[in-house]
N, C-alpha and C. Protein backbone atom coordinates (compact mmCIF):
# COMPACT_ATOMS: atom_id res chain seq x y z
N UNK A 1 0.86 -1.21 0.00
CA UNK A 1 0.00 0.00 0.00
C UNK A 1 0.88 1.25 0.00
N UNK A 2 0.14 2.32 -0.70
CA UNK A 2 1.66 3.50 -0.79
C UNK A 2 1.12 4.23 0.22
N UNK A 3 2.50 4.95 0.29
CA UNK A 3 2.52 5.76 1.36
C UNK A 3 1.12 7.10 1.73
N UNK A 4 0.92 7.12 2.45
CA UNK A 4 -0.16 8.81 2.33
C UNK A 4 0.86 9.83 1.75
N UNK A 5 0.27 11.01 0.84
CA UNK A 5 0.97 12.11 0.29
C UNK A 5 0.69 13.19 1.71
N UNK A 6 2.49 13.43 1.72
CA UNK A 6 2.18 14.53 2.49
C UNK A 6 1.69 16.06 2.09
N UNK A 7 1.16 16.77 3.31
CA UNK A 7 0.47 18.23 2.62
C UNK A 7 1.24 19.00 1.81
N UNK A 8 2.30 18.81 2.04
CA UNK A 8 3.14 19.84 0.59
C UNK A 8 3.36 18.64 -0.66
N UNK A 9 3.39 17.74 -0.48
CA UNK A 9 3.19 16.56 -1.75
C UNK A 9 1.98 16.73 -2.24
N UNK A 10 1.16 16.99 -1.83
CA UNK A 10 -0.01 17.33 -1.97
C UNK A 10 -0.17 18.63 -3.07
N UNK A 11 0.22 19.73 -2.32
CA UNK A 11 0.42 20.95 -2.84
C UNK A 11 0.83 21.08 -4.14
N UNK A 12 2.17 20.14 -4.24
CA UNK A 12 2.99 20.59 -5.02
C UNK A 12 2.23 19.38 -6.62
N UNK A 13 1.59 18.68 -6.23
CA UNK A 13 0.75 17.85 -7.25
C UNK A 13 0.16 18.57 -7.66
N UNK A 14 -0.86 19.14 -7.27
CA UNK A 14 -1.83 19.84 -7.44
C UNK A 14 -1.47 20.98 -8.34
N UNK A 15 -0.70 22.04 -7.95
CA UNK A 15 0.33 22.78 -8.62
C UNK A 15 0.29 22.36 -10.26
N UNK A 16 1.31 21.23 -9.55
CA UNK A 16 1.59 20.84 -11.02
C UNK A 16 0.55 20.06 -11.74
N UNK A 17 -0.42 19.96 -11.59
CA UNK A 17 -1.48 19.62 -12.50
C UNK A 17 -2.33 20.72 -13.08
N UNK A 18 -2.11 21.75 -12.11
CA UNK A 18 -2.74 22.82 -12.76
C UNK A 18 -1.76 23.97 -14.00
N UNK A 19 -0.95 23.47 -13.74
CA UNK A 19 0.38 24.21 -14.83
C UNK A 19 -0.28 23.02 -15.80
N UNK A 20 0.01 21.89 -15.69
CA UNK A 20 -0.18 21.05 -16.85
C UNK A 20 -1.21 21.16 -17.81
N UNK A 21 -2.42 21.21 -17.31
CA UNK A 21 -3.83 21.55 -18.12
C UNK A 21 -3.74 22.82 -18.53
N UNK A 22 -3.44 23.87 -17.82
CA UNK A 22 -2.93 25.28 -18.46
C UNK A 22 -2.09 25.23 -19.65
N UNK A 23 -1.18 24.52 -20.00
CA UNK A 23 -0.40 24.55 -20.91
C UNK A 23 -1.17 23.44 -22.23
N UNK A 24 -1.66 22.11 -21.47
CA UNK A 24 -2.26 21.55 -22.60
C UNK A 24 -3.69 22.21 -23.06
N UNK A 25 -4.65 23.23 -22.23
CA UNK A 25 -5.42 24.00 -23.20
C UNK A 25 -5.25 24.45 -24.27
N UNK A 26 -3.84 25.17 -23.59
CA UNK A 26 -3.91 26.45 -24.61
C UNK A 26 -3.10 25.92 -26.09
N UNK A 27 -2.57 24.55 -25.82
CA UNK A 27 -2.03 24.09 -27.04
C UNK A 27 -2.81 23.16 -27.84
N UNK A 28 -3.91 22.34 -27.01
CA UNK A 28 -4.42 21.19 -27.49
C UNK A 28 -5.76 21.21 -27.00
N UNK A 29 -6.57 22.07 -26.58
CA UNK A 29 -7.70 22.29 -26.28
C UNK A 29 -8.30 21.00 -24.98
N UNK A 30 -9.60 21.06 -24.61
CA UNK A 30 -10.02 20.25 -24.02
C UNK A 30 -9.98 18.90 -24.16
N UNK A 31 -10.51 18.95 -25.28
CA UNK A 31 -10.62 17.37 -25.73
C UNK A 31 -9.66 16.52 -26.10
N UNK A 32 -8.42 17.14 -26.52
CA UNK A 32 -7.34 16.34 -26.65
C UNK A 32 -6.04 16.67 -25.27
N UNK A 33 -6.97 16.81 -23.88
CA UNK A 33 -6.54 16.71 -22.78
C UNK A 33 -6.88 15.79 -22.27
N UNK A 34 -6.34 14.82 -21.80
CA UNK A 34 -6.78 13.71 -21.09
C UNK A 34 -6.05 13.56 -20.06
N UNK A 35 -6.59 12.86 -18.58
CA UNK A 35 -5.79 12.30 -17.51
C UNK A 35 -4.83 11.64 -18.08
N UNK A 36 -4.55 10.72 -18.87
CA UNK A 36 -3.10 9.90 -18.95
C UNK A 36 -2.09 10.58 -19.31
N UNK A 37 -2.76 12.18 -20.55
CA UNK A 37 -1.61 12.62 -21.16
C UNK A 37 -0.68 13.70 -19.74
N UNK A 38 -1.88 13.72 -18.55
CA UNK A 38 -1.59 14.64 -17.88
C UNK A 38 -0.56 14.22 -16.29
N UNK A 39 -1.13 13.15 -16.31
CA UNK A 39 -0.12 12.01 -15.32
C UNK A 39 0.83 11.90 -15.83
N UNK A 40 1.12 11.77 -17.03
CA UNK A 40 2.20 11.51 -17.92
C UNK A 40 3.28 12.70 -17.69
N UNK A 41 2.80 13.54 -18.31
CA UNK A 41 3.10 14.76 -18.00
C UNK A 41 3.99 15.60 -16.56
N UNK A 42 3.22 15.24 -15.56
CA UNK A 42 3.85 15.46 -14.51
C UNK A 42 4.55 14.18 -13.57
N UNK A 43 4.01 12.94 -14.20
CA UNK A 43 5.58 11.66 -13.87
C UNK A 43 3.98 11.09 -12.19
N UNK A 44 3.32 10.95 -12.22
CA UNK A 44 2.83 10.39 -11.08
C UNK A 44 1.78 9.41 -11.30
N UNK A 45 1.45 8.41 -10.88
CA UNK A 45 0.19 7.48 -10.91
C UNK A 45 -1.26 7.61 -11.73
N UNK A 46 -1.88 7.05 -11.50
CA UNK A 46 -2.95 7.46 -12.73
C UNK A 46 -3.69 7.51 -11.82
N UNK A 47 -3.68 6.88 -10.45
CA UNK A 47 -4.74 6.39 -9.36
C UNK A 47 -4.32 7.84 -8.49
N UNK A 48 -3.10 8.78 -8.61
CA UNK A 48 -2.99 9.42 -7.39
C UNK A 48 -3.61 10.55 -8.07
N UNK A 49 -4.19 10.88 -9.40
CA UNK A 49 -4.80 11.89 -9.82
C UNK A 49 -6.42 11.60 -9.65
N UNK A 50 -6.71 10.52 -9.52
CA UNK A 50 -8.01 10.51 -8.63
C UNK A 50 -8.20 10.83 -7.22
N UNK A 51 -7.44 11.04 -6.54
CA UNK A 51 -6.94 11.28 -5.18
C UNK A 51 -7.37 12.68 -5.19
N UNK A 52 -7.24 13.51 -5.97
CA UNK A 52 -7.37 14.71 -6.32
C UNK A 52 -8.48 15.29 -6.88
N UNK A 53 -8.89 14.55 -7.75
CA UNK A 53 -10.31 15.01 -8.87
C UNK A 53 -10.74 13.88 -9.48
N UNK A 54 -12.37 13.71 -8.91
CA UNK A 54 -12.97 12.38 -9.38
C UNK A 54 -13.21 12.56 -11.16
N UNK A 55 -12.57 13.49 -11.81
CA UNK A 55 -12.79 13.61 -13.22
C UNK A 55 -11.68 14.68 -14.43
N UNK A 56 -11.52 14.43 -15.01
CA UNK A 56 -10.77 15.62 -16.11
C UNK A 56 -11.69 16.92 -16.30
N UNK A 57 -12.82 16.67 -16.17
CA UNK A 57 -14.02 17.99 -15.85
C UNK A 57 -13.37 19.21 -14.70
N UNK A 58 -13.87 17.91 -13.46
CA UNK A 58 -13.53 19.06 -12.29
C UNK A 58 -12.32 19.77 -12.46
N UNK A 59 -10.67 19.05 -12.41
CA UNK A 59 -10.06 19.95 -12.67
C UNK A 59 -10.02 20.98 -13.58
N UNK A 60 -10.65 20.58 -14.74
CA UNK A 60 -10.45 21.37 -15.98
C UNK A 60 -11.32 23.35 -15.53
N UNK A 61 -12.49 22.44 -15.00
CA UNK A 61 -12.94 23.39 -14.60
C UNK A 61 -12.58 24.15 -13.18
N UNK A 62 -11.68 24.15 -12.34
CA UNK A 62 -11.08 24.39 -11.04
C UNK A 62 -9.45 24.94 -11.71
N UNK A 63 -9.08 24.86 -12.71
CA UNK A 63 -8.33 25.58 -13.13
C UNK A 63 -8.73 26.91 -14.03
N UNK A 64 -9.96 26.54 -14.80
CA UNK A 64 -10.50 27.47 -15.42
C UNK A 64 -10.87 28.52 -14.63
N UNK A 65 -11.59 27.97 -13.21
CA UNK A 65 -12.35 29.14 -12.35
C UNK A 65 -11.64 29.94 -11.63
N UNK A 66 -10.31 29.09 -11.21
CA UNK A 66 -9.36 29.81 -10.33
C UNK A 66 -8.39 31.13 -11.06
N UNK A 67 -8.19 30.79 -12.34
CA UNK A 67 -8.18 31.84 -13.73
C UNK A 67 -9.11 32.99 -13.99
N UNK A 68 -10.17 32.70 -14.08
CA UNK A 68 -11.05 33.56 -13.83
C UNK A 68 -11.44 34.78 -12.52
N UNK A 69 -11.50 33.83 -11.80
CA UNK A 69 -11.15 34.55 -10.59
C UNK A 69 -10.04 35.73 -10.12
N UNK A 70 -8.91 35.13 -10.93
CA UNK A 70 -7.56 36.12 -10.81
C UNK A 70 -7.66 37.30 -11.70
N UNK A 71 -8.50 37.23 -12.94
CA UNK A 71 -8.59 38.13 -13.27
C UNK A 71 -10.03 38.92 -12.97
N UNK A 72 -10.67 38.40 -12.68
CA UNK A 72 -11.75 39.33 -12.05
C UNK A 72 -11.46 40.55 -10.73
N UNK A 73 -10.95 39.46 -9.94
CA UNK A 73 -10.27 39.94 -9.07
C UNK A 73 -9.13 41.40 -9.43
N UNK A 74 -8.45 41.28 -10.55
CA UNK A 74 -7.54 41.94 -10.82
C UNK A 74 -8.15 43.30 -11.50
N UNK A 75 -9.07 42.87 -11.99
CA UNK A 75 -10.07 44.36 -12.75
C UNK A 75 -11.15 44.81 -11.73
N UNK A 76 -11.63 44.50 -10.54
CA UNK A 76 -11.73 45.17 -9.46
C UNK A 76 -11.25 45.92 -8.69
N UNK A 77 -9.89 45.59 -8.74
CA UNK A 77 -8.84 46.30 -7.87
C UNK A 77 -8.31 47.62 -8.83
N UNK A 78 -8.64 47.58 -9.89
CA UNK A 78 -8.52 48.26 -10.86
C UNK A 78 -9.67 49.42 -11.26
N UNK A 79 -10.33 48.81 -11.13
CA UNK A 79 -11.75 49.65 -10.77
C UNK A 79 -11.81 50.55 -9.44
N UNK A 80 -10.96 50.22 -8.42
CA UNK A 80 -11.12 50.82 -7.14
C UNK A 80 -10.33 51.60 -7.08
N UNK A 81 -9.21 51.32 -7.58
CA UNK A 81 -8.05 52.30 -7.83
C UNK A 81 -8.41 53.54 -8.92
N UNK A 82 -8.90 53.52 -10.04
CA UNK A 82 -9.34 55.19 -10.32
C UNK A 82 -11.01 55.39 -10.06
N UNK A 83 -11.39 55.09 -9.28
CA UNK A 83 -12.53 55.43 -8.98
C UNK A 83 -13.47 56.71 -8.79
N UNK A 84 -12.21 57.94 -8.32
CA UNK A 84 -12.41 59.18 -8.23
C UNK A 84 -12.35 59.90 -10.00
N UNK A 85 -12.11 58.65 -10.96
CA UNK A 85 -11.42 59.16 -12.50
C UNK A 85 -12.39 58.38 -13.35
N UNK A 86 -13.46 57.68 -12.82
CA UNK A 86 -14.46 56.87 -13.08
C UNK A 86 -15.36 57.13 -14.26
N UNK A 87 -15.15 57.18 -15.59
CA UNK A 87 -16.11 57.67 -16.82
C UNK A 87 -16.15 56.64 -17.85
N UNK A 88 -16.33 57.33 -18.96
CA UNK A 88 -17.13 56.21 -20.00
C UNK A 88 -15.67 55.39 -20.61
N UNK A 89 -14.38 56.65 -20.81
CA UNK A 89 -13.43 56.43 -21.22
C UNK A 89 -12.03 55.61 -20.62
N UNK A 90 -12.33 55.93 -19.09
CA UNK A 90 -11.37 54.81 -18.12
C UNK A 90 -11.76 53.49 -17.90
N UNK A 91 -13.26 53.38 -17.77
CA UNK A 91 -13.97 52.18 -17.49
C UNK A 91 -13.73 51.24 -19.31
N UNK A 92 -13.92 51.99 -20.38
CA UNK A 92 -13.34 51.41 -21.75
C UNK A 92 -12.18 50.77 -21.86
N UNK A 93 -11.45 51.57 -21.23
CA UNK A 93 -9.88 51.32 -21.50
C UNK A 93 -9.79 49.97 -20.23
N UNK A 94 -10.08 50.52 -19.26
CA UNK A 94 -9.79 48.95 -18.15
C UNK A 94 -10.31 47.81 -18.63
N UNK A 95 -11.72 47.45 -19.18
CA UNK A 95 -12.41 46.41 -19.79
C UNK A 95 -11.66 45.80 -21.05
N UNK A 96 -11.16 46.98 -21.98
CA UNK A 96 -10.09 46.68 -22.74
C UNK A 96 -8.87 45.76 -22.66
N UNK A 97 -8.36 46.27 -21.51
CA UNK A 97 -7.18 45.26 -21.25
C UNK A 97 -7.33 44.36 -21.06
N UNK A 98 -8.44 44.07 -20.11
CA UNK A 98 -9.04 42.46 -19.02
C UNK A 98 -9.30 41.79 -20.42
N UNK A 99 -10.20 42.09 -21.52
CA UNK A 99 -10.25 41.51 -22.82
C UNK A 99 -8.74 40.66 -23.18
N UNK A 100 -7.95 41.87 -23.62
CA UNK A 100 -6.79 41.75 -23.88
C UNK A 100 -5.87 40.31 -23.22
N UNK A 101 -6.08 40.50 -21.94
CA UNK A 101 -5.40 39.51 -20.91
C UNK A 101 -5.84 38.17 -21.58
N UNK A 102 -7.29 38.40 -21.35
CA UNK A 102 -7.84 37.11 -21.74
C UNK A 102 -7.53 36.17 -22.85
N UNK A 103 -7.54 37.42 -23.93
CA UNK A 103 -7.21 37.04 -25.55
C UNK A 103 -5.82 36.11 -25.21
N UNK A 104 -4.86 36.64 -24.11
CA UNK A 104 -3.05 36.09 -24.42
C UNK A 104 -3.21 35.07 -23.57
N UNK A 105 -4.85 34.38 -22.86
CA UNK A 105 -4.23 33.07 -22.12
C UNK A 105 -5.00 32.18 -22.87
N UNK A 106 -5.58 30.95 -22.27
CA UNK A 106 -6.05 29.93 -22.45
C UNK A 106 -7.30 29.78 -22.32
N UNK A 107 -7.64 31.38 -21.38
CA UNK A 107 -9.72 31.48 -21.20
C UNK A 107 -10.00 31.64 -22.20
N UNK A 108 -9.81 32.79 -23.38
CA UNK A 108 -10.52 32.98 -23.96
C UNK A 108 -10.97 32.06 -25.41
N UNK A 109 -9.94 31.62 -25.75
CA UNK A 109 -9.83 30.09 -26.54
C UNK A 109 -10.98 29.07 -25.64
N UNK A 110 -10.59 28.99 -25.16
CA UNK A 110 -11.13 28.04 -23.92
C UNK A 110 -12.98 28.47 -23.96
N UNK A 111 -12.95 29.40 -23.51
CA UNK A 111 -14.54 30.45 -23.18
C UNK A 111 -14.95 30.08 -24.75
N UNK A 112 -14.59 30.32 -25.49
CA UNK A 112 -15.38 30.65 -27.07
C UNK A 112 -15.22 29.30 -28.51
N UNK A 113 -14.59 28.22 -27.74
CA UNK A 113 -14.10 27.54 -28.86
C UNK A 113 -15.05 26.64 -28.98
N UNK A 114 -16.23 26.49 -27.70
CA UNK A 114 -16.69 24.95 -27.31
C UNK A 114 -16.51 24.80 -26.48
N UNK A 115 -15.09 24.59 -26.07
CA UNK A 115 -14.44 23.74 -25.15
C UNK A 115 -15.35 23.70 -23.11
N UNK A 116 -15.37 25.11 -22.83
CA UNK A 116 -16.16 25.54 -22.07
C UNK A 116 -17.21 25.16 -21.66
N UNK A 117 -18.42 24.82 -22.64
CA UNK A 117 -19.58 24.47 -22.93
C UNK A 117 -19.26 22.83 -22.73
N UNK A 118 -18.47 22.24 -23.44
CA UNK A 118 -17.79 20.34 -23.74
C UNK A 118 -17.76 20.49 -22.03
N UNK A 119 -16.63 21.00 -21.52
CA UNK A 119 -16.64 20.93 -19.97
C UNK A 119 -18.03 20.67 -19.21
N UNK A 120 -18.25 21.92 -18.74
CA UNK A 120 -20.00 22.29 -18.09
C UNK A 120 -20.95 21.18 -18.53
N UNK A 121 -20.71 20.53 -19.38
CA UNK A 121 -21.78 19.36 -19.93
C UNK A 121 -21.89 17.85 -19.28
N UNK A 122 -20.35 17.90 -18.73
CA UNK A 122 -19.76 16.86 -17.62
C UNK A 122 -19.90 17.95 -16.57
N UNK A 123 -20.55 18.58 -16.24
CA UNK A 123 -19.87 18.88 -14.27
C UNK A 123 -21.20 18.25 -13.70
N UNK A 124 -21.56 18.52 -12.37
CA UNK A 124 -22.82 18.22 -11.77
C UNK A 124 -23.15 19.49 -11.35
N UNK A 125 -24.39 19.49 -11.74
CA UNK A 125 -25.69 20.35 -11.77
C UNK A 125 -25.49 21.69 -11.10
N UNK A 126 -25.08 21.01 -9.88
CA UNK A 126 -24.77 22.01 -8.53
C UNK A 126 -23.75 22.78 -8.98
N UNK A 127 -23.00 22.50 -9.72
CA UNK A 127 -21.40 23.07 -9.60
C UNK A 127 -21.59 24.07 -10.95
N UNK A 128 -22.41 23.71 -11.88
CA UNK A 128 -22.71 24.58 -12.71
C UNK A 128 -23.46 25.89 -12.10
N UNK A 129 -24.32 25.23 -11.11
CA UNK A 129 -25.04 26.63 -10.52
C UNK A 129 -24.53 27.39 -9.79
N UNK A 130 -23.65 27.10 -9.04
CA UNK A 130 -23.13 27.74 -8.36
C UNK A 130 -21.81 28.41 -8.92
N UNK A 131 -21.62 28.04 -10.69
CA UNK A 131 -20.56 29.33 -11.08
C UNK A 131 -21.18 30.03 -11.99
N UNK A 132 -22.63 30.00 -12.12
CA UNK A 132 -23.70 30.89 -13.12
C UNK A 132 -23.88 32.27 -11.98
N UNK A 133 -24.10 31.55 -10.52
CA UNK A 133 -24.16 32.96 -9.62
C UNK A 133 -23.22 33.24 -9.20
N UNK A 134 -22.20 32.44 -8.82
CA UNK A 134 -20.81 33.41 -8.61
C UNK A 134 -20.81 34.21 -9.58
N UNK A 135 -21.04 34.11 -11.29
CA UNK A 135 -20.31 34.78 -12.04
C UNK A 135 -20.80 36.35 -12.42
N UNK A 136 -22.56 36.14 -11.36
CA UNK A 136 -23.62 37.38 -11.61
C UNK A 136 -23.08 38.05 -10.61
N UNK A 137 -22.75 37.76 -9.28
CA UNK A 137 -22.16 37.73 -8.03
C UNK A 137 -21.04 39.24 -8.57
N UNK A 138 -20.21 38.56 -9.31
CA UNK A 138 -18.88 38.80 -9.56
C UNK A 138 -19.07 40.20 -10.21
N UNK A 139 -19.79 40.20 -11.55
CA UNK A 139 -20.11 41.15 -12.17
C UNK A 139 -20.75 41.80 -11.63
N UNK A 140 -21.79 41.90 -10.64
CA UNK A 140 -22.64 42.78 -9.67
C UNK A 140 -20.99 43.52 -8.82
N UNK A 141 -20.47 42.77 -8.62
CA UNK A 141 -19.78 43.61 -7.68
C UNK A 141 -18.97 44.84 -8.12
N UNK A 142 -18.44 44.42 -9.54
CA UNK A 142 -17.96 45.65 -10.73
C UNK A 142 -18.66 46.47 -10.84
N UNK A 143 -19.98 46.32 -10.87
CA UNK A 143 -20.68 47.11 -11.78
C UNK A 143 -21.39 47.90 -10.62
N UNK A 144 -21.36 47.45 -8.93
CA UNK A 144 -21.51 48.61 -7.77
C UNK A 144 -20.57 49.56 -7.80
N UNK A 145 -19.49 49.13 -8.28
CA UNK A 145 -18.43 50.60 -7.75
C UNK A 145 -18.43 51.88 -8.87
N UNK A 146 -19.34 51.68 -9.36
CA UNK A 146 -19.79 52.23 -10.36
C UNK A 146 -21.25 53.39 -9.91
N UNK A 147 -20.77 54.67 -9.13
CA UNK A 147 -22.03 55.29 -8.90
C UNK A 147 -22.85 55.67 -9.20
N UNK A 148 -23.96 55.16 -8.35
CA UNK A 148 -25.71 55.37 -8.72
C UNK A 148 -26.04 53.93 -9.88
N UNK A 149 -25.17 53.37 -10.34
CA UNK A 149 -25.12 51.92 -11.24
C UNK A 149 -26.81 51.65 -10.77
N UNK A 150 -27.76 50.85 -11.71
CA UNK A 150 -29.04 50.67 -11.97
C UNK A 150 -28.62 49.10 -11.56
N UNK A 151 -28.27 48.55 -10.57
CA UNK A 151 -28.83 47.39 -10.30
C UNK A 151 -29.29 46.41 -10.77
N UNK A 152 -30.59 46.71 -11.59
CA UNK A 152 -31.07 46.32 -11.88
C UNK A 152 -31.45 45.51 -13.45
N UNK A 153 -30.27 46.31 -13.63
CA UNK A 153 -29.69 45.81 -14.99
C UNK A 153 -28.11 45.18 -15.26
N UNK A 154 -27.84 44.67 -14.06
CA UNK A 154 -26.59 43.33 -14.11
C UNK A 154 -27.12 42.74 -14.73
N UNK A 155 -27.84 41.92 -15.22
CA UNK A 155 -27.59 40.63 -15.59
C UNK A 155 -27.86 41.08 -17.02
N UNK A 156 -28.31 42.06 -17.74
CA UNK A 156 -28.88 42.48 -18.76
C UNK A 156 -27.01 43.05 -19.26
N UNK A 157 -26.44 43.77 -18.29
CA UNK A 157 -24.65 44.70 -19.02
C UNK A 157 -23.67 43.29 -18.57
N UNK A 158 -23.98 42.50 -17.71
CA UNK A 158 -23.01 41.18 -17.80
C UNK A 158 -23.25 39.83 -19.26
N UNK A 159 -24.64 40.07 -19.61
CA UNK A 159 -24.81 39.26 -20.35
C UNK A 159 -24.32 39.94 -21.83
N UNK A 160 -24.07 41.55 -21.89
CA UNK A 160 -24.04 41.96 -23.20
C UNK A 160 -22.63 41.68 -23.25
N UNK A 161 -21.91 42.22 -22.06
CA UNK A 161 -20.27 41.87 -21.93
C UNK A 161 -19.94 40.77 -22.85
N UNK A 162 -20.35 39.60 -22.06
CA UNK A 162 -20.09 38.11 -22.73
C UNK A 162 -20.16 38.23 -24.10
N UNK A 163 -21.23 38.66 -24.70
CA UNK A 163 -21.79 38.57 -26.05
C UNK A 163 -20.32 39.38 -26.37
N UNK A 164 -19.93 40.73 -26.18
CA UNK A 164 -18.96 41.18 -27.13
C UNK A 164 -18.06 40.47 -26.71
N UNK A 165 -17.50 39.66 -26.11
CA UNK A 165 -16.21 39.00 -25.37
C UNK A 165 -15.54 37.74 -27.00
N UNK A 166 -17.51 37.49 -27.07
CA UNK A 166 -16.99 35.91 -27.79
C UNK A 166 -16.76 36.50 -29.38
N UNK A 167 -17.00 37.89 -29.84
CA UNK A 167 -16.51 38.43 -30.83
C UNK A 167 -15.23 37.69 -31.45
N UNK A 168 -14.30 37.95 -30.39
CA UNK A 168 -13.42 36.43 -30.82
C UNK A 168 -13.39 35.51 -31.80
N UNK A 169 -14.21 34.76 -31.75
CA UNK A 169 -14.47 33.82 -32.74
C UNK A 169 -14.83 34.43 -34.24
N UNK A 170 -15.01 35.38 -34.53
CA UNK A 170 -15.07 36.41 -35.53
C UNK A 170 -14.11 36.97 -36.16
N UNK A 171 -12.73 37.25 -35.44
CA UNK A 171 -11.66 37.97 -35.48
C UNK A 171 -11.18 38.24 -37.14
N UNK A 172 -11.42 36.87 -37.64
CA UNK A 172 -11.02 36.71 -39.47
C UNK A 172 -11.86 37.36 -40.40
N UNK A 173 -13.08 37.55 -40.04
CA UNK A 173 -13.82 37.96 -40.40
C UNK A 173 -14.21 39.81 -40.46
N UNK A 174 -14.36 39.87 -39.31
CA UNK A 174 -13.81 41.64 -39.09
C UNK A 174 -12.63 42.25 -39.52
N UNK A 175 -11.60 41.60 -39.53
CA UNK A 175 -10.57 41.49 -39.78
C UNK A 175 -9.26 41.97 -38.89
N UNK A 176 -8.37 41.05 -38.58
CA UNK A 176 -7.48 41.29 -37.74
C UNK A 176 -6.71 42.64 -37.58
N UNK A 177 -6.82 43.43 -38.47
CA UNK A 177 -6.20 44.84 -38.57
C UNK A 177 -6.88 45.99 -37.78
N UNK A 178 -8.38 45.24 -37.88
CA UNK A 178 -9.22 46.43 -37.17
C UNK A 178 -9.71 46.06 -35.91
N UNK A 179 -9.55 44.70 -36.00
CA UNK A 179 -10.27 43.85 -34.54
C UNK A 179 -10.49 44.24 -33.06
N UNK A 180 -9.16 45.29 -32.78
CA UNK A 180 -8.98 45.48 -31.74
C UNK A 180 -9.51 46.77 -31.55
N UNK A 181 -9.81 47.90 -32.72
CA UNK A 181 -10.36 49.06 -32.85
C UNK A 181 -11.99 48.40 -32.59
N UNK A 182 -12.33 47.55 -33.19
CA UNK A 182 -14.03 47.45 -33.02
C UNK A 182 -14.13 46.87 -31.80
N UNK A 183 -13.41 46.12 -31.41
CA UNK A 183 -13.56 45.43 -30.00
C UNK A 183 -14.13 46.76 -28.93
N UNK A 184 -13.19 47.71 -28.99
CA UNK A 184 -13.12 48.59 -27.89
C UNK A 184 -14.47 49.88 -28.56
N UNK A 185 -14.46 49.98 -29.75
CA UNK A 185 -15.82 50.82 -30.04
C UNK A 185 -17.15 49.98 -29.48
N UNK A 186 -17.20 48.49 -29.41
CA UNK A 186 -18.44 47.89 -28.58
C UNK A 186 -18.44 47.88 -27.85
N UNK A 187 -17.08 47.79 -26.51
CA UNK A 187 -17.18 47.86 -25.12
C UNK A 187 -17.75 49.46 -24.98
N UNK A 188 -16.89 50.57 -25.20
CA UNK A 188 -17.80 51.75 -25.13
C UNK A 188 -19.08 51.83 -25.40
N UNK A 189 -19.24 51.49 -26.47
CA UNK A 189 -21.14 51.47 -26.37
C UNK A 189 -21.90 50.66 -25.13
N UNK A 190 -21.67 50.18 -25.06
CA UNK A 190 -22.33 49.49 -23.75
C UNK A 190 -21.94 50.41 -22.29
N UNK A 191 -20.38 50.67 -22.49
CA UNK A 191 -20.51 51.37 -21.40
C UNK A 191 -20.56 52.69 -21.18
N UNK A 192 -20.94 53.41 -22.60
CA UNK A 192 -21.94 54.62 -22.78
C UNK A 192 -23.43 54.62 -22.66
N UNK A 193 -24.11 53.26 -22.63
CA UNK A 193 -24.93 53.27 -21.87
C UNK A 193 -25.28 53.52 -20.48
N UNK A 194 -24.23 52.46 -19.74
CA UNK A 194 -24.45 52.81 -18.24
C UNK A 194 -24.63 53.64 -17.86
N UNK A 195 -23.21 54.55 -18.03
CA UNK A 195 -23.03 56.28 -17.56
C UNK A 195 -24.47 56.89 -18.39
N UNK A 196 -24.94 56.71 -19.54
CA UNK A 196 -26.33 57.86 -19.64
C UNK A 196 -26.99 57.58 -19.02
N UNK A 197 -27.44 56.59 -18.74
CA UNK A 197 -28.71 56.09 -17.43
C UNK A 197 -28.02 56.27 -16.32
N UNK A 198 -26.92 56.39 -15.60
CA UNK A 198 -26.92 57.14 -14.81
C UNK A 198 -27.01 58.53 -14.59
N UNK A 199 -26.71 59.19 -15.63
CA UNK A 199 -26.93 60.73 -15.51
C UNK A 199 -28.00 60.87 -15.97
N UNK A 200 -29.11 60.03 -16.48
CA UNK A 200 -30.26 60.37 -16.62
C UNK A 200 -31.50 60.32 -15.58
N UNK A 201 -30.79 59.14 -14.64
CA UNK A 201 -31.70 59.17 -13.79
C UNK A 201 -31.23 60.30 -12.36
């Protein structure tokens, strides 16, 4: 019988399974990620990666979320920091970048290819629901530091977000020269909405 993994053996698995799927996304997408290629990968048992995650789902998705998270996290703090500088044109430009970020990792491939959707199709029920409201959660919380913000229309400026996000998949089509000019003329429109309904009301 093998030994128990100790808590930094532990750690440091884990770690490295999450570097591993990070790197095989962004080269080989979901589906041609598999547990063996990923045990393989980091040199350990096939049985000690069940130890860890009863599926290639969960992690897939526990690396995805913990990604997500970092950058959400990171455009909040960003949001709080010019807050006193808060308009149609700073809030453009910050959303801009977080785009940007996204475009240079493995989410946004990931978010728009399928792959995302292939995931979520294997998780359980619960676990889907509970990152549909984290993710309203998340965006509610952006879109408070935002004064006099209408409430009441999160789920209506988080759902348009998404929609321009997966533009993406378009990129050849718009064409790569201008892509990044129209990207940021749609985030402004949307978030020339907000600000008029706020100064309208």
């Amino acid at each position: 019988m093998p030994k128990p993994l100790s808590n930094e053996e532990r750690i440091n698995i884990k770690r490295r399974l999450h570097e591993a799927v990070e790197k095989s996304l962004q080269k080989y997408g979901a589906k041609k990620t598999t547990v063996d290629s990923l045990v393989k990968t980091i040199n350990i048992p096939k049985g000690t990666f069940y130890l860890f995650y009863p599926s290639k789902a969960m992690l897939i998705y526990e690396v995805f979320q913990n990604k997500h998270d970092e950058l959400q996290k990171d455009f909040i703090n960003q949001v709080i920091n010019i807050k006193d500088n808060l308009n149609t044109t700073t809030m453009t430009e910050l959303i801009f970048k977080i785009y940007k970020k996204l475009d240079s990792s493995f989410l946004m491939s990931f978010m728009t290819s399928g792959d995302l959707e292939l995931i979520f199709k294997q998780l359980p029920d619960e676990v889907i629901k509970k990152h549909i409201e984290g993710d309203d959660v998340s965006m509610e919380s952006i879109l408070k530091i935002i004064p006099n913000f209408n409430e009441s229309k999160t789920e209506l400026y988080s759902a348009s977000l998404r929609l321009v996000m997966t533009s993406v998949l378009h990129k050849n089509e718009v064409g790569n020269n201008i892509y990044d000019e129209a990207l940021k003329l749609s985030i402004k429109g949307i978030v020339n909405q907000i600000f008029e309904e706020i100064n309208h009301d």
